[in-house]
Protein backbone atom coordinates (compact mmCIF):
# COMPACT_ATOMS: atom_id res chain seq x y z
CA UNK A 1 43.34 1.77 7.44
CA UNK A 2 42.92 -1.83 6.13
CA UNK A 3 45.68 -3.77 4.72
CA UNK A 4 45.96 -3.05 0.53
CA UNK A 5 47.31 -6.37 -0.18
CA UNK A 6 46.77 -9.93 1.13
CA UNK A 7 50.58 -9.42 1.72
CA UNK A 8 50.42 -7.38 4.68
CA UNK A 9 48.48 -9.36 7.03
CA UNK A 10 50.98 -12.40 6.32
CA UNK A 11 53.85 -10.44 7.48
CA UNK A 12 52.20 -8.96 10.38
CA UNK A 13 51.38 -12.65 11.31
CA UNK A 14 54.82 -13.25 11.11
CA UNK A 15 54.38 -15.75 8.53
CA UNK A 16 57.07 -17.29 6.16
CA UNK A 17 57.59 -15.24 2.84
CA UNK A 18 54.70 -12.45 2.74
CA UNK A 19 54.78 -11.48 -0.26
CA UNK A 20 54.68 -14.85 -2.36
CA UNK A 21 51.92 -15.94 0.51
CA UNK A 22 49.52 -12.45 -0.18
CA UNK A 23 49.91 -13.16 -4.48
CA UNK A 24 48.92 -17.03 -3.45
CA UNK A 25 46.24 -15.63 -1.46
CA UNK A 26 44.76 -13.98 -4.79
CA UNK A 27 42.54 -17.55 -5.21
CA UNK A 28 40.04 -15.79 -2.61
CA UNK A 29 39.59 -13.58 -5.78
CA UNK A 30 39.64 -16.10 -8.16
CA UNK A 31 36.58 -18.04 -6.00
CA UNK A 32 34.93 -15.14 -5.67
CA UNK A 33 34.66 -14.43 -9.04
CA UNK A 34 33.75 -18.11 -9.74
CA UNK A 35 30.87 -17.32 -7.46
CA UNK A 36 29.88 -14.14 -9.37
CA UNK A 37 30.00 -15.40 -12.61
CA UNK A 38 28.61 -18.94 -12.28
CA UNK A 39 27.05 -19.62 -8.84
CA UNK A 40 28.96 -22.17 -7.86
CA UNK A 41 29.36 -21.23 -4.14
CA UNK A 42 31.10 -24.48 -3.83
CA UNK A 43 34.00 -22.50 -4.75
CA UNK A 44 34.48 -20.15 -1.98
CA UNK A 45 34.98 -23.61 0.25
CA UNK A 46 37.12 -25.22 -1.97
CA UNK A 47 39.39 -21.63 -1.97
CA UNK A 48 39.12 -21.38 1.68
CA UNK A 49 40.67 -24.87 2.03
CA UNK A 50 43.36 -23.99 -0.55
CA UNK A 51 44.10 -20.54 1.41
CA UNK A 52 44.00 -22.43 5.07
CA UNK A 53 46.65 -25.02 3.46
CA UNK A 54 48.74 -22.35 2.06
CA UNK A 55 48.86 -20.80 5.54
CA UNK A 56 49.75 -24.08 7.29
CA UNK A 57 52.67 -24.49 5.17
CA UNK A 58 53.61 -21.00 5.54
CA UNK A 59 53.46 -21.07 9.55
CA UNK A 60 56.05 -24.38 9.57
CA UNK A 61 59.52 -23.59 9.94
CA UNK A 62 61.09 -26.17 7.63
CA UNK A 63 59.46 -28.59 4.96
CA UNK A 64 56.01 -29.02 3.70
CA UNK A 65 53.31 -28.87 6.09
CA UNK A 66 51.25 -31.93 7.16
CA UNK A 67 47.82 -31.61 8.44
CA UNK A 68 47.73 -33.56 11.67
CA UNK A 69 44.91 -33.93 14.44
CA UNK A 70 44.26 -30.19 15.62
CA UNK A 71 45.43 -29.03 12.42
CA UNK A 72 42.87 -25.32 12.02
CA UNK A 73 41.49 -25.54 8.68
CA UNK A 74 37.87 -25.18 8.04
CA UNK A 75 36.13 -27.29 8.98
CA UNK A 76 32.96 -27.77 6.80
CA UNK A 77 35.29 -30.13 3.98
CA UNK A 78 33.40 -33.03 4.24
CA UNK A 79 36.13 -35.00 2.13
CA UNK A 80 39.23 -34.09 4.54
CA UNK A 81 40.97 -36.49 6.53
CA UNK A 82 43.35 -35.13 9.12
C-alpha cells in the first residue's frame, strides 16, 4: 500500500523530523498545481530543487546543510553552483 503522506517515506528514510519534512514536502503539490493551472512547467524544477534542499538539510545531523561537490540534487538547475 503506498505511503498516505509525504511523511512516511521521510521516516522510513530515517530522516530528521518526518513529519515537519512530509508538510514541507506539500510544495510538490503546490508546483503541480502551478503547472495545472498556468503551464508554467518551470515550476515542477524549481519545486524539485526546493524538495532536494529540504532533504539535504534534513539528512545532516547538526546545522544547516551546505551543498558541496557530490551534493545529489537535480541536476538540470542551470543556475546552481555547488
Amino acid at each position: 500500500m503506498p505511503p498516505t503522506t509525504l511523511a512516511e517515506p521521510a521516516a522510513d528514510a530515517g530522516l530528521a523530523d518526518p513529519e515537519e519534512l512530509g508538510s514541507d514536502l506539500l510544495l510538490i503539490d503546490g508546483a503541480n498545481a502551478r503547472v495545472v493551472h498556468s503551464g508554467d512547467h518551470d515550476a515542477m524544477r524549481r519545486g524539485r530543487w526546493a524538495a532536494a534542499r529540504l532533504i539535504v538539510i534534513a539528512r545532516t545531523p547538526s546545522g544547516p546543510a551546505v551543498c558541496t561537490p557530490g551534493t545529489m540534487v537535480p541536476e538540470d538547475d542551470e543556475n546552481t553552483e555547488h
